[in-house]
PDB file of N, CA and C in Angstrom:
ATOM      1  N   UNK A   1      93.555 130.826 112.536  1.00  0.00           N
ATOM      2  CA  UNK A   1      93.749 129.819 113.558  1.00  0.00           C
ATOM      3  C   UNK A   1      95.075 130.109 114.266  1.00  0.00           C
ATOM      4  N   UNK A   2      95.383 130.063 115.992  1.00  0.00           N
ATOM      5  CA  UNK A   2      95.960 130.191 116.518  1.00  0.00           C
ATOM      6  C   UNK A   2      97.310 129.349 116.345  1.00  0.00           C
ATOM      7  N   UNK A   3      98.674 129.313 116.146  1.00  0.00           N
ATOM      8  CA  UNK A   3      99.560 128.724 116.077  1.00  0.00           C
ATOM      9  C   UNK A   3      99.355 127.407 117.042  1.00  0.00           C
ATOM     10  N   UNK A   4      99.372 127.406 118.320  1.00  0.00           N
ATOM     11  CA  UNK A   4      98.445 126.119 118.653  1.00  0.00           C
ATOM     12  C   UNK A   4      97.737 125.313 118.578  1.00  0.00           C
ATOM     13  N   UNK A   5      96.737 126.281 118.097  1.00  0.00           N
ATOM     14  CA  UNK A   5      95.289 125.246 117.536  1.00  0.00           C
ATOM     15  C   UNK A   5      95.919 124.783 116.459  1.00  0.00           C
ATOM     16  N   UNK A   6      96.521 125.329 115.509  1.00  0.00           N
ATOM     17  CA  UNK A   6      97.034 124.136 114.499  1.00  0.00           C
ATOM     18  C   UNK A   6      98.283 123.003 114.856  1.00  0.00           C
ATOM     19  N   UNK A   7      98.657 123.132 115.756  1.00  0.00           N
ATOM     20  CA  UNK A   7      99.418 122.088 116.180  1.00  0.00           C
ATOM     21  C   UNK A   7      98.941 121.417 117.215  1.00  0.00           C
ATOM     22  N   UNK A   8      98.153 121.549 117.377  1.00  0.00           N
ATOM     23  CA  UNK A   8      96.829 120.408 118.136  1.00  0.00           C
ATOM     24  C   UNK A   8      95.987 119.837 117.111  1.00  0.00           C
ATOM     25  N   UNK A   9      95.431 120.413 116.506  1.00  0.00           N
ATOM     26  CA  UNK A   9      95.335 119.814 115.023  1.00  0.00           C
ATOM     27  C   UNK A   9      95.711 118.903 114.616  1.00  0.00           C
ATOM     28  N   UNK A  10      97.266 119.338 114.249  1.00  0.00           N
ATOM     29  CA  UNK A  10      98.357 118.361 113.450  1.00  0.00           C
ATOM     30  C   UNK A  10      98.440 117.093 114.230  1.00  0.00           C
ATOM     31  N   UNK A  11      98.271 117.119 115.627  1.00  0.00           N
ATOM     32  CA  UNK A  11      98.883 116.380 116.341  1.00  0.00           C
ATOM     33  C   UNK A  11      97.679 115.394 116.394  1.00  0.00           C
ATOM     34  N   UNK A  12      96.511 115.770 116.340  1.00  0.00           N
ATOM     35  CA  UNK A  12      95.228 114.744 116.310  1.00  0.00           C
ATOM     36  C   UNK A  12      94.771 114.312 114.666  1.00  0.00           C
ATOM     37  N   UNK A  13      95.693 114.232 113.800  1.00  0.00           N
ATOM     38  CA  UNK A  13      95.679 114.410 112.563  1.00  0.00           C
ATOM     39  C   UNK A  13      96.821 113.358 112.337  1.00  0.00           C
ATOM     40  N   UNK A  14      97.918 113.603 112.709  1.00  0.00           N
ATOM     41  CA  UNK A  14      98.711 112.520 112.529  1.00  0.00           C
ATOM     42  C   UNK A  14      98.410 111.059 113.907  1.00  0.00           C
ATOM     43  N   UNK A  15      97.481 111.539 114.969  1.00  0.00           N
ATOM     44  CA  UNK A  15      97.368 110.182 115.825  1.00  0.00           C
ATOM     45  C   UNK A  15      97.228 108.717 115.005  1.00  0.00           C
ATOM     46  N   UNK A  16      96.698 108.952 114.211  1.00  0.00           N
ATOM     47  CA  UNK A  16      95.973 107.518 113.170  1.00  0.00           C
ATOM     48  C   UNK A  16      97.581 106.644 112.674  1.00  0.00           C
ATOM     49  N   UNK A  17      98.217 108.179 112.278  1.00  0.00           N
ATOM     50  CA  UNK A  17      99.542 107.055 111.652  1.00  0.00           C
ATOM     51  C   UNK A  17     100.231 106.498 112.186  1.00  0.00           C
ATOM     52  N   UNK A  18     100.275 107.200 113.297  1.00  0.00           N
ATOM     53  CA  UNK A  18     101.230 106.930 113.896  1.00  0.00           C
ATOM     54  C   UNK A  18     101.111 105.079 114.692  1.00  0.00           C
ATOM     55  N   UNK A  19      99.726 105.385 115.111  1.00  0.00           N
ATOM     56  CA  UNK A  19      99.243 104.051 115.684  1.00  0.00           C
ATOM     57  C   UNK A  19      99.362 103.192 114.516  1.00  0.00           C
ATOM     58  N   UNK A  20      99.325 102.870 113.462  1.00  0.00           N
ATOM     59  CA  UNK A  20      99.612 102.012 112.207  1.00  0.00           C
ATOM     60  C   UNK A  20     100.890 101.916 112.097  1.00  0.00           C
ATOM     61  N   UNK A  21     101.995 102.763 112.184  1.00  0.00           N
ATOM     62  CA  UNK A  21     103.039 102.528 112.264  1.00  0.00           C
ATOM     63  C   UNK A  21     103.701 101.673 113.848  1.00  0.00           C
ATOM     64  N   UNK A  22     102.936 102.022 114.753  1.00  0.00           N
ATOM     65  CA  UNK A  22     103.339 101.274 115.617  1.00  0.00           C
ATOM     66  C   UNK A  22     102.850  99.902 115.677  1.00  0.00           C
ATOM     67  N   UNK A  23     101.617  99.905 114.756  1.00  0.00           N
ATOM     68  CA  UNK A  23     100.886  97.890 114.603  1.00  0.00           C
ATOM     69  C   UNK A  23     101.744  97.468 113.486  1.00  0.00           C
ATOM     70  N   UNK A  24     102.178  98.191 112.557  1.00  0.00           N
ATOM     71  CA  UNK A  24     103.485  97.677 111.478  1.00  0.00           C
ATOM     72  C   UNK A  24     104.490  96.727 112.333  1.00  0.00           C
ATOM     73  N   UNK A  25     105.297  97.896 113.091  1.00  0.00           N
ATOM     74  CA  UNK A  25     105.987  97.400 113.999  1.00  0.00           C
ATOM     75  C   UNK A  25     105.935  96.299 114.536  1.00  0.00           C
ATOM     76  N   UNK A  26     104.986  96.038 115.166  1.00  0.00           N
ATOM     77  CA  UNK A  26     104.690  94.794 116.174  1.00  0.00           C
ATOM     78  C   UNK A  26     104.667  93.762 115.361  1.00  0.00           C
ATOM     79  N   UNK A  27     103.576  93.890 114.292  1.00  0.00           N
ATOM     80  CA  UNK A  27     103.418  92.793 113.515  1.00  0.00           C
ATOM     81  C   UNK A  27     105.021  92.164 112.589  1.00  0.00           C
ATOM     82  N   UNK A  28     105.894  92.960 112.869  1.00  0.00           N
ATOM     83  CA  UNK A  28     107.288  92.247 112.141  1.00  0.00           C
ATOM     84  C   UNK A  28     108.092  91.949 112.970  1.00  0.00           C
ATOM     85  N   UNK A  29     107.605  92.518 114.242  1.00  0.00           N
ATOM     86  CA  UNK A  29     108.928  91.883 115.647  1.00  0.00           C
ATOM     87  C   UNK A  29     107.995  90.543 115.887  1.00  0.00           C
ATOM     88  N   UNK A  30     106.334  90.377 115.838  1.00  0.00           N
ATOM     89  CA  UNK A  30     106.114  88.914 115.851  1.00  0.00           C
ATOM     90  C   UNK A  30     106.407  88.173 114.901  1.00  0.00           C
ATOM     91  N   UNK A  31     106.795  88.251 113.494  1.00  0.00           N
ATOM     92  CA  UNK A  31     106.820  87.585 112.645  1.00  0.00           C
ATOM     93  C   UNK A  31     108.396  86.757 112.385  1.00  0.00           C
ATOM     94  N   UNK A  32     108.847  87.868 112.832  1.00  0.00           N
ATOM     95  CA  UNK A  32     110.408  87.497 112.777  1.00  0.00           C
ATOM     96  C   UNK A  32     110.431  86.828 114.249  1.00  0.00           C
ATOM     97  N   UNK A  33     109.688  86.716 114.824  1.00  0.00           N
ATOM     98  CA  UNK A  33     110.007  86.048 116.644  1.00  0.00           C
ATOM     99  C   UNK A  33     109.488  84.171 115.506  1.00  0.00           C
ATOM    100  N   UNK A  34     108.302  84.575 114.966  1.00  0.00           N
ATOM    101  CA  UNK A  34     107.784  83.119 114.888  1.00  0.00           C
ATOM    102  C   UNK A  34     108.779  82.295 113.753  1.00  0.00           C
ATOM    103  N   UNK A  35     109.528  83.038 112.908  1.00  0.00           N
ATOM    104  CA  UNK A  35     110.249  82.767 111.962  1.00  0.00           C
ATOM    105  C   UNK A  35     111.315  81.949 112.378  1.00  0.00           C
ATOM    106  N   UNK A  36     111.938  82.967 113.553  1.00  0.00           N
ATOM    107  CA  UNK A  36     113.385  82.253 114.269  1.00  0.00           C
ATOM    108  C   UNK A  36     113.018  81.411 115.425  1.00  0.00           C
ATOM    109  N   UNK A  37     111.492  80.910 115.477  1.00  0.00           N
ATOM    110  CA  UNK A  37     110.881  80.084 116.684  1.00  0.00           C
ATOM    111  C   UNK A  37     110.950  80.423 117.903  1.00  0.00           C
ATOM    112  N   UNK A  38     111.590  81.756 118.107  1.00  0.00           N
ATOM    113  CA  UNK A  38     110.891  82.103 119.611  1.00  0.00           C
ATOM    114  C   UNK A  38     109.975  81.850 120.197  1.00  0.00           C
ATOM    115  N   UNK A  39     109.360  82.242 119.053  1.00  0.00           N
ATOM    116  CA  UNK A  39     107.249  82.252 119.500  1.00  0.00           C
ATOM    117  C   UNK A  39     106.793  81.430 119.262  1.00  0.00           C
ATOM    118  N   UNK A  40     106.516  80.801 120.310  1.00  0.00           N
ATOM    119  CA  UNK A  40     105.769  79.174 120.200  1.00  0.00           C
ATOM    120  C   UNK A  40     104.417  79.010 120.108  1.00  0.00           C
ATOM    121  N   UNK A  41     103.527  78.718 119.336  1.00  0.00           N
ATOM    122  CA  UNK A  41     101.667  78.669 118.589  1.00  0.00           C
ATOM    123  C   UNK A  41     101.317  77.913 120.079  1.00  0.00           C
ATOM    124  N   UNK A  42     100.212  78.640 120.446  1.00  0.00           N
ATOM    125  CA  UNK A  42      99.518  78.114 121.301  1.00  0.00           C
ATOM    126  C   UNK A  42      98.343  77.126 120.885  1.00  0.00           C
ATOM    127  N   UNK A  43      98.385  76.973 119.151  1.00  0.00           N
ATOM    128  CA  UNK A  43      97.363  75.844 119.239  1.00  0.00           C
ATOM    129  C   UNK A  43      97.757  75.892 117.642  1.00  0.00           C
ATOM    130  N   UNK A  44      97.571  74.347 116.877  1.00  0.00           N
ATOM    131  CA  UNK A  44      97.758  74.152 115.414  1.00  0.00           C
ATOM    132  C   UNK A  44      96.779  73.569 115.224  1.00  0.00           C
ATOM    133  N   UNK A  45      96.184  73.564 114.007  1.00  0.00           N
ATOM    134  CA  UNK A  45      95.253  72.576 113.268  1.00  0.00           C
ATOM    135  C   UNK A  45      95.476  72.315 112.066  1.00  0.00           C
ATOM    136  N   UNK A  46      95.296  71.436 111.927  1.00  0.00           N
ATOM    137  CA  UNK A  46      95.782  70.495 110.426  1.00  0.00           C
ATOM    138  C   UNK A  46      94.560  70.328 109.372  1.00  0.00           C
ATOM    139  N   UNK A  47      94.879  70.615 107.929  1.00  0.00           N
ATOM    140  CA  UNK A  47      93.494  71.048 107.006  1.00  0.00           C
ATOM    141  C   UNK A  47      93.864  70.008 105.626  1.00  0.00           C
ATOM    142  N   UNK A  48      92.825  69.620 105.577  1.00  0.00           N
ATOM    143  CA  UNK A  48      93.204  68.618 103.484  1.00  0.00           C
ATOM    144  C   UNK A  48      92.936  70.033 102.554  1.00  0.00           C
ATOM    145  N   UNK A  49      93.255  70.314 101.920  1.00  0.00           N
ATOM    146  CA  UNK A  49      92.784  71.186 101.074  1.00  0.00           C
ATOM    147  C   UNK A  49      92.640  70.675  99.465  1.00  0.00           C
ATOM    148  N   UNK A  50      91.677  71.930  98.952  1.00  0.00           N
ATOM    149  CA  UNK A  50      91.325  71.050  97.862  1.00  0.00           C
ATOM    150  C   UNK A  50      92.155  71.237  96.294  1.00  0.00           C
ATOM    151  N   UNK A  51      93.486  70.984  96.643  1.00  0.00           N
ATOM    152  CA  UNK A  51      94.732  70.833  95.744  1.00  0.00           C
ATOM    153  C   UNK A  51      95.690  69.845  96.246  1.00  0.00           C
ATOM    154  N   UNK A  52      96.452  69.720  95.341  1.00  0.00           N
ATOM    155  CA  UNK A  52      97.478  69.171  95.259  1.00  0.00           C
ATOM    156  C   UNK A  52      98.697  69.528  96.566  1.00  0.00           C
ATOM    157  N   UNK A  53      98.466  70.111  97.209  1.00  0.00           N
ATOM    158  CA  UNK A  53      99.572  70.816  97.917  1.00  0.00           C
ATOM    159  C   UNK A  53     100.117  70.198  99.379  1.00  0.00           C
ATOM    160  N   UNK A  54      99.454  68.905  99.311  1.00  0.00           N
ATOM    161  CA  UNK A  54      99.407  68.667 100.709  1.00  0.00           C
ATOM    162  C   UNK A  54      98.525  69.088 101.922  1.00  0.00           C
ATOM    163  N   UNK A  55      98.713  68.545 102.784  1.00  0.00           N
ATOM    164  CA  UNK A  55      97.631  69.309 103.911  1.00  0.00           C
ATOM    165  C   UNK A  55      98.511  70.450 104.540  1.00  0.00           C
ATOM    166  N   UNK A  56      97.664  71.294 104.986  1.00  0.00           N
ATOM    167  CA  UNK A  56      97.831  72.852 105.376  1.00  0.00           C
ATOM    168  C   UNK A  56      97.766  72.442 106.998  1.00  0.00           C
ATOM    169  N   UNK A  57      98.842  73.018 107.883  1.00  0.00           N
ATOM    170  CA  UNK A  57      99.161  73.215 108.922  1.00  0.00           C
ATOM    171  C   UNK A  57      98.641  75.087 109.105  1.00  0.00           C
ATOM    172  N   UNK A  58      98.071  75.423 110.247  1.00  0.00           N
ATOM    173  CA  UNK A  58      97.851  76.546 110.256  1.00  0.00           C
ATOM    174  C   UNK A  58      98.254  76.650 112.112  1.00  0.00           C
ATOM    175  N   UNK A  59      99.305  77.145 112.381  1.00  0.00           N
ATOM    176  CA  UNK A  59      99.870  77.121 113.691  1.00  0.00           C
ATOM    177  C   UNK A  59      99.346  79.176 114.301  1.00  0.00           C
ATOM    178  N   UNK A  60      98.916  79.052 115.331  1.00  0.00           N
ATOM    179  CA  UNK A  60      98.049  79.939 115.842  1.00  0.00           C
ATOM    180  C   UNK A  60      98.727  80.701 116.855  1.00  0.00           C
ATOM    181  N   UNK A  61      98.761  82.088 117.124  1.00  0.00           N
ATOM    182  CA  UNK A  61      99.890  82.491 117.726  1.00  0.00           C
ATOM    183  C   UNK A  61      98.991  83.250 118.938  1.00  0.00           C
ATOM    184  N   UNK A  62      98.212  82.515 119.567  1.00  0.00           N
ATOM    185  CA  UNK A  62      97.209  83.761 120.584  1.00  0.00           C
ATOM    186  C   UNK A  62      97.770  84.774 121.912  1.00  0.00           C
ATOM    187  N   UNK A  63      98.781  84.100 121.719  1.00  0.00           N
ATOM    188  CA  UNK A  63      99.785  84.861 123.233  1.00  0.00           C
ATOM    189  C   UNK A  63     100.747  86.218 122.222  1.00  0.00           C
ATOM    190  N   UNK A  64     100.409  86.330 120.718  1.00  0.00           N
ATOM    191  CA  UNK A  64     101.304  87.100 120.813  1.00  0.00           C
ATOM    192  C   UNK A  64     100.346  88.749 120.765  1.00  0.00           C
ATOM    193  N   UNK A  65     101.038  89.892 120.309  1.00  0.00           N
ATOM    194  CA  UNK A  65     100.340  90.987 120.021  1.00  0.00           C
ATOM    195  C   UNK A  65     101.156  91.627 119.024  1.00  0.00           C
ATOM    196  N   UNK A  66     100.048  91.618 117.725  1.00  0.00           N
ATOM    197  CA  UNK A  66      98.952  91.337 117.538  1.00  0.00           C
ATOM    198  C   UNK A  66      99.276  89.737 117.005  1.00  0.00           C
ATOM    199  N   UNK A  67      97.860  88.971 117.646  1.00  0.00           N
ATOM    200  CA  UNK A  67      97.580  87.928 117.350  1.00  0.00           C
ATOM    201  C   UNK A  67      97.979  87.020 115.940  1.00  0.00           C
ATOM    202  N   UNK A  68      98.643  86.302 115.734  1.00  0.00           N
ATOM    203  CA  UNK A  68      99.129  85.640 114.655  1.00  0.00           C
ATOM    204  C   UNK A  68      98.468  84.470 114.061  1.00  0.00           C
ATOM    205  N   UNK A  69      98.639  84.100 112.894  1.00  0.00           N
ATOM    206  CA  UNK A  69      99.077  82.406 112.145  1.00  0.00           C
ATOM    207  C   UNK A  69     100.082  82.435 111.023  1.00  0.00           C
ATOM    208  N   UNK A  70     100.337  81.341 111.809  1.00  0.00           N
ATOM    209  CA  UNK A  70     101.618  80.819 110.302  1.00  0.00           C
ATOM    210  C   UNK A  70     101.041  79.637 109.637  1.00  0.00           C
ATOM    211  N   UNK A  71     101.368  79.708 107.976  1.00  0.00           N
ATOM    212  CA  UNK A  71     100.875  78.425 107.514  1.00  0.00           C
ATOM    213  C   UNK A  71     101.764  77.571 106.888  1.00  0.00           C
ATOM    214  N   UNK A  72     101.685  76.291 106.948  1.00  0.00           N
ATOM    215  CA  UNK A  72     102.808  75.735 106.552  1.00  0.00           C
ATOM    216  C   UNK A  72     102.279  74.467 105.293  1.00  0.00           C
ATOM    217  N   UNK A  73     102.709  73.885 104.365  1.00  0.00           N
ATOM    218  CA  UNK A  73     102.019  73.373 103.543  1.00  0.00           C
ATOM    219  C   UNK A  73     102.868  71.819 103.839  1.00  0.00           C
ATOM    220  N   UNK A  74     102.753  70.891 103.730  1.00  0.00           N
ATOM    221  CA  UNK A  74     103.182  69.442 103.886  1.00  0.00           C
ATOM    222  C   UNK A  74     103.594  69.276 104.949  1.00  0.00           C
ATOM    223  N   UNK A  75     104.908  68.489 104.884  1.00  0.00           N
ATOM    224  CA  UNK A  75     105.537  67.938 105.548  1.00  0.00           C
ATOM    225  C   UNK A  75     106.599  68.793 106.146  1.00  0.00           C
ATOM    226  N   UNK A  76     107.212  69.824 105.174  1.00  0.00           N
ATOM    227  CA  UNK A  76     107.602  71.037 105.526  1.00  0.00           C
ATOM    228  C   UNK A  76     106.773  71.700 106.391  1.00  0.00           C
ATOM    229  N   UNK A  77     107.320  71.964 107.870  1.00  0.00           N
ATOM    230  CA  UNK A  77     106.945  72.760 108.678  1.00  0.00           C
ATOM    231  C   UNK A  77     107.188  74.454 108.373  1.00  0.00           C
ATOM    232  N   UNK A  78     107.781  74.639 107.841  1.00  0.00           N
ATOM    233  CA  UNK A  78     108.413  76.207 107.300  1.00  0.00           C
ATOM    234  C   UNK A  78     107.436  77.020 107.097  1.00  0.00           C
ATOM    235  N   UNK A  79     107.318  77.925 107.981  1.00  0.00           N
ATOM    236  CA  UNK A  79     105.812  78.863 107.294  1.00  0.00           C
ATOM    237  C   UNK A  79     106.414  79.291 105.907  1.00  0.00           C
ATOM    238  N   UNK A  80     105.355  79.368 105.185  1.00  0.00           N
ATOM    239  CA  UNK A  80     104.892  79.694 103.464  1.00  0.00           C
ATOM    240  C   UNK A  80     104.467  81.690 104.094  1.00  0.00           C
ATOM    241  N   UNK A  81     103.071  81.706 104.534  1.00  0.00           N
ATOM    242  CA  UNK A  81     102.939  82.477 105.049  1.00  0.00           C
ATOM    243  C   UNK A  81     102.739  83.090 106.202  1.00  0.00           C
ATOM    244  N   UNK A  82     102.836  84.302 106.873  1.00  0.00           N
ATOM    245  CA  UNK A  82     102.264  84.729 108.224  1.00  0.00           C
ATOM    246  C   UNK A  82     101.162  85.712 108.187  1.00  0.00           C
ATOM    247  N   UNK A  83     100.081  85.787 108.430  1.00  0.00           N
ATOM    248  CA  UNK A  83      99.122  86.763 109.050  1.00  0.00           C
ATOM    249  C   UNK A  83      98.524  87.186 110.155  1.00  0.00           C
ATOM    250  N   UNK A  84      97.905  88.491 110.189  1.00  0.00           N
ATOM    251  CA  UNK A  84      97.483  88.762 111.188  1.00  0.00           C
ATOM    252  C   UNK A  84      96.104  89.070 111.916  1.00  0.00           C
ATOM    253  N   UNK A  85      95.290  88.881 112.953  1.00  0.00           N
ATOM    254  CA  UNK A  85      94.132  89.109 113.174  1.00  0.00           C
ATOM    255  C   UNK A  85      93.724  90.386 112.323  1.00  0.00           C
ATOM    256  N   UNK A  86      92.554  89.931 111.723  1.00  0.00           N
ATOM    257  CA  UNK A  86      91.983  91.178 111.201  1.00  0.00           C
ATOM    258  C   UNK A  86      90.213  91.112 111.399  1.00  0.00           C
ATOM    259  N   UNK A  87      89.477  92.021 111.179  1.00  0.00           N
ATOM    260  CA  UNK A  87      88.441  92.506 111.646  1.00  0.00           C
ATOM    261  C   UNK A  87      87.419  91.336 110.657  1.00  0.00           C
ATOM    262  N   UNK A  88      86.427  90.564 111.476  1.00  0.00           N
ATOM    263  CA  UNK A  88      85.408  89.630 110.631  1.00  0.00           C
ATOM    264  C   UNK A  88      84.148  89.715 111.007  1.00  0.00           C
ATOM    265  N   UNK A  89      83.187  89.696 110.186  1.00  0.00           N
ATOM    266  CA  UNK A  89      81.882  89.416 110.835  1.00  0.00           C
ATOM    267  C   UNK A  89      81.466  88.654 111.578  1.00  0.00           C
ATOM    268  N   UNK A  90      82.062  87.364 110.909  1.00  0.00           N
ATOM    269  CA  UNK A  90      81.913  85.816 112.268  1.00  0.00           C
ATOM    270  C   UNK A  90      83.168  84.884 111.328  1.00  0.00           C
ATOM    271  N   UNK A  91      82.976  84.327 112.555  1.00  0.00           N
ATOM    272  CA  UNK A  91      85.025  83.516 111.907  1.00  0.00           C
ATOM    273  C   UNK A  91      86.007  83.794 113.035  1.00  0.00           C
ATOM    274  N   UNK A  92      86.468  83.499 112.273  1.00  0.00           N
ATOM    275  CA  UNK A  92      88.177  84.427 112.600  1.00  0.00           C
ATOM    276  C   UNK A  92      88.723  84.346 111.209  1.00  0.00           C
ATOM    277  N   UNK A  93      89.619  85.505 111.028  1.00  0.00           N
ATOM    278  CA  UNK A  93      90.137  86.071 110.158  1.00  0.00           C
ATOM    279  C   UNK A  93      91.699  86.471 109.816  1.00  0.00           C
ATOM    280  N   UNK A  94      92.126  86.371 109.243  1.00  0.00           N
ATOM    281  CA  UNK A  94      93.552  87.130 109.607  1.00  0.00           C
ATOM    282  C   UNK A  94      93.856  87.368 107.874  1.00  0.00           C
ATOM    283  N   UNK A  95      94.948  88.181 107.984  1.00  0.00           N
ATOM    284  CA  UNK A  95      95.633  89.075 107.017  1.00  0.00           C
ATOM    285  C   UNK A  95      97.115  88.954 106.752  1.00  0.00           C
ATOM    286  N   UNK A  96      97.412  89.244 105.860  1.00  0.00           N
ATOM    287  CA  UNK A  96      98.944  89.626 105.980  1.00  0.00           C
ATOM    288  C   UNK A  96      99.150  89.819 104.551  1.00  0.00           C
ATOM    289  N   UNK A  97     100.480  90.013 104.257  1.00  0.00           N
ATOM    290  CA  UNK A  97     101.102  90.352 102.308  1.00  0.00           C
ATOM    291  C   UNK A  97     100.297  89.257 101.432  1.00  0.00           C
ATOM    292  N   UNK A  98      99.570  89.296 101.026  1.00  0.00           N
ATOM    293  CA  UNK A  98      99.332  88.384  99.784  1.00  0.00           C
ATOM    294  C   UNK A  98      98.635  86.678 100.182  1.00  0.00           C
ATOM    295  N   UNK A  99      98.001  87.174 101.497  1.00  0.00           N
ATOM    296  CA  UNK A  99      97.417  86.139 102.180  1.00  0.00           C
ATOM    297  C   UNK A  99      96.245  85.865 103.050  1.00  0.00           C
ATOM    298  N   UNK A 100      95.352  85.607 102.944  1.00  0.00           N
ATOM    299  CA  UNK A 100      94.350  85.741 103.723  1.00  0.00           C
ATOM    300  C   UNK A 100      93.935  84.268 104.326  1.00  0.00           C
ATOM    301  N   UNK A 101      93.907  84.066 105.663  1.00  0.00           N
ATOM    302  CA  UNK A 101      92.738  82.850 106.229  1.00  0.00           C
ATOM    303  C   UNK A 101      91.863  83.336 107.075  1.00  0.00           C
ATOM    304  N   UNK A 102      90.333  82.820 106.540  1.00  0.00           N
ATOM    305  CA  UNK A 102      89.154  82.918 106.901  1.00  0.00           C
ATOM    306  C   UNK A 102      88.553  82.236 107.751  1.00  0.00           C
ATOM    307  N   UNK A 103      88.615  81.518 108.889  1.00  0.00           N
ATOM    308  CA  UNK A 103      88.213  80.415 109.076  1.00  0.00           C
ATOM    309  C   UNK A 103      86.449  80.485 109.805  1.00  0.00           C
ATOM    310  N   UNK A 104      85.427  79.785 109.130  1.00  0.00           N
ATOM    311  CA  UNK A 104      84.078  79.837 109.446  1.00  0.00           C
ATOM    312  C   UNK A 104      83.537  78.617 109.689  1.00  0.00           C
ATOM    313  N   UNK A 105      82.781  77.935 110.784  1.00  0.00           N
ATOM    314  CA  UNK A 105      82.086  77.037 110.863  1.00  0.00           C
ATOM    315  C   UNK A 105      83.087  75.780 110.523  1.00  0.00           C
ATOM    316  N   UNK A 106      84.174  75.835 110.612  1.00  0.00           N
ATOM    317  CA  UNK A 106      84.764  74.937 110.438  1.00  0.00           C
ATOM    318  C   UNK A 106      85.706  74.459 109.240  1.00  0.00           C
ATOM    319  N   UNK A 107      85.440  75.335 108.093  1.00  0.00           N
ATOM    320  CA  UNK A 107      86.121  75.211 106.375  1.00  0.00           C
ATOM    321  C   UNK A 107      86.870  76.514 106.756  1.00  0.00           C
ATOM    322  N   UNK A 108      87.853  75.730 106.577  1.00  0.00           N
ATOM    323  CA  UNK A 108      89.009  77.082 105.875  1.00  0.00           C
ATOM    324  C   UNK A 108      89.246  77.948 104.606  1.00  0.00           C
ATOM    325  N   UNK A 109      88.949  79.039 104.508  1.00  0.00           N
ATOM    326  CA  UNK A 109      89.058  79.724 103.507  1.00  0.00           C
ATOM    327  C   UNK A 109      90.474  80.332 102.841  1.00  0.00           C
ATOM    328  N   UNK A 110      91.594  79.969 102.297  1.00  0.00           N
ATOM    329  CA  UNK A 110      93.141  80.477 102.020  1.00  0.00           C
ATOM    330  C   UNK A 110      93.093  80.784 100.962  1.00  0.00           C
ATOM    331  N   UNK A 111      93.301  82.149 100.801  1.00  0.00           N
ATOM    332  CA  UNK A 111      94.224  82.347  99.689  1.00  0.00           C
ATOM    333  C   UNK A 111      95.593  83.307  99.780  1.00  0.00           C
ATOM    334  N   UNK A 112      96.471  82.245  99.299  1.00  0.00           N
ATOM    335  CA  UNK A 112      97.819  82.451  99.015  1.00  0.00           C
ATOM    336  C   UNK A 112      98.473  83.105  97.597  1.00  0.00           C
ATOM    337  N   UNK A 113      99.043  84.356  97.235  1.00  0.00           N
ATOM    338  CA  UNK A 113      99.088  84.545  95.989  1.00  0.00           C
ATOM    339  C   UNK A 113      98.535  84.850  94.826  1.00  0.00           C
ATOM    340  N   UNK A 114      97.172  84.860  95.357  1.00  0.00           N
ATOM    341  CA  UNK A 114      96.089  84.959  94.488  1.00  0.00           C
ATOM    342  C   UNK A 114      95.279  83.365  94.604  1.00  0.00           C
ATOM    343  N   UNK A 115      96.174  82.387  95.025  1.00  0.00           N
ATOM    344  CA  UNK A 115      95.215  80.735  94.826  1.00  0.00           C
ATOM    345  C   UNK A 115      94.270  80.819  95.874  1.00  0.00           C
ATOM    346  N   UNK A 116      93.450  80.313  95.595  1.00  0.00           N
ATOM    347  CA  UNK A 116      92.527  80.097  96.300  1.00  0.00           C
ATOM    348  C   UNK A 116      91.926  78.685  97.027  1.00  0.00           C
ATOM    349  N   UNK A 117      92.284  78.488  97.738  1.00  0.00           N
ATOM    350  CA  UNK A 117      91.722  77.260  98.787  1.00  0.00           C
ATOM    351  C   UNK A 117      90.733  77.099  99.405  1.00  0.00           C
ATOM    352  N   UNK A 118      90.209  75.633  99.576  1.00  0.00           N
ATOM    353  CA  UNK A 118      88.782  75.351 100.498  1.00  0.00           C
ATOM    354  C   UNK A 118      89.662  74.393 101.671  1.00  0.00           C
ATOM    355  N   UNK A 119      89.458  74.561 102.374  1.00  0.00           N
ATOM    356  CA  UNK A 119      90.437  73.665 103.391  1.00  0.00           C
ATOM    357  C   UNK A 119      89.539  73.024 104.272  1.00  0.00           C
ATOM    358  N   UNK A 120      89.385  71.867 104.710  1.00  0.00           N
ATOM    359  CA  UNK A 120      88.932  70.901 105.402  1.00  0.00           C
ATOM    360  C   UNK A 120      89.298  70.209 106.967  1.00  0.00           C
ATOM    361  N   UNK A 121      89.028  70.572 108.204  1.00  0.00           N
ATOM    362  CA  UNK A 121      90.104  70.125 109.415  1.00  0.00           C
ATOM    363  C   UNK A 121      90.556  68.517 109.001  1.00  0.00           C
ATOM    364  N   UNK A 122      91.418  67.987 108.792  1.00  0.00           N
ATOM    365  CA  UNK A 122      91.787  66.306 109.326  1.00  0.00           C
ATOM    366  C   UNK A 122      91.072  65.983 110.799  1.00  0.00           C
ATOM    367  N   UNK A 123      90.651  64.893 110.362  1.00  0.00           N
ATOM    368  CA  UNK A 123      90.210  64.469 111.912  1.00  0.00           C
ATOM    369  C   UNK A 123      91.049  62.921 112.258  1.00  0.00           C
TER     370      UNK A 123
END
């Protein structure tokens, strides 16, 4: 193989990481924007869940990139966690460290830490 062709290669070989390293990126300049309240949720909804924990605030970040939620548990507004849009069959979905919300037909699906939640909208 021509010294070129392998660095055309390389170069369509490393495209993948590089784009992951640049959604890394983004996803911690939004997180730290929503942390220090720059980034203001274009829409919240409020959930009973089925623990002890208070109701679940899930504040929605659709103006940012990539798309956000923060969740916050009581009365404490403080996000607990942040995630990010991730790929669903039907729902919406999001991701992040040690956190997942599912949301389908209306029940919220959380798990935080490994706990696992059924979450309910307040009306």
């Amino acid at each position: 193989m021509h010294r070129h062709a392998r660095i055309a290669l390389v170069a369509v070989l490393l495209a993948p990481l590089a784009a992951v390293a640049d959604g890394t990126q983004r996803q911690r300049e939004v997180e730290k924007q929503i942390r220090a309240g720059t980034l203001h949720p274009s829409i919240t909804a409020e959930y009973d869940c089925n623990d002890k924990s208070g109701h679940l605030t899930a504040a929605f970040y659709n103006n940012a990139d990539p798309r956000a939620v923060s969740l916050a548990f009581g009365d404490d507004q403080t996000p607990v966690s942040i995630a990010f849009i991730a790929m669903s069959g039907s729902g919406s979905r999001y991701t992040g460290e040690n956190v997942e919300y599912w949301e389908h037909q209306g029940v919220a699906a959380v798990t935080i830490d490994g706990r696992k939640l059924t979450c309910k909208p307040l009306r």
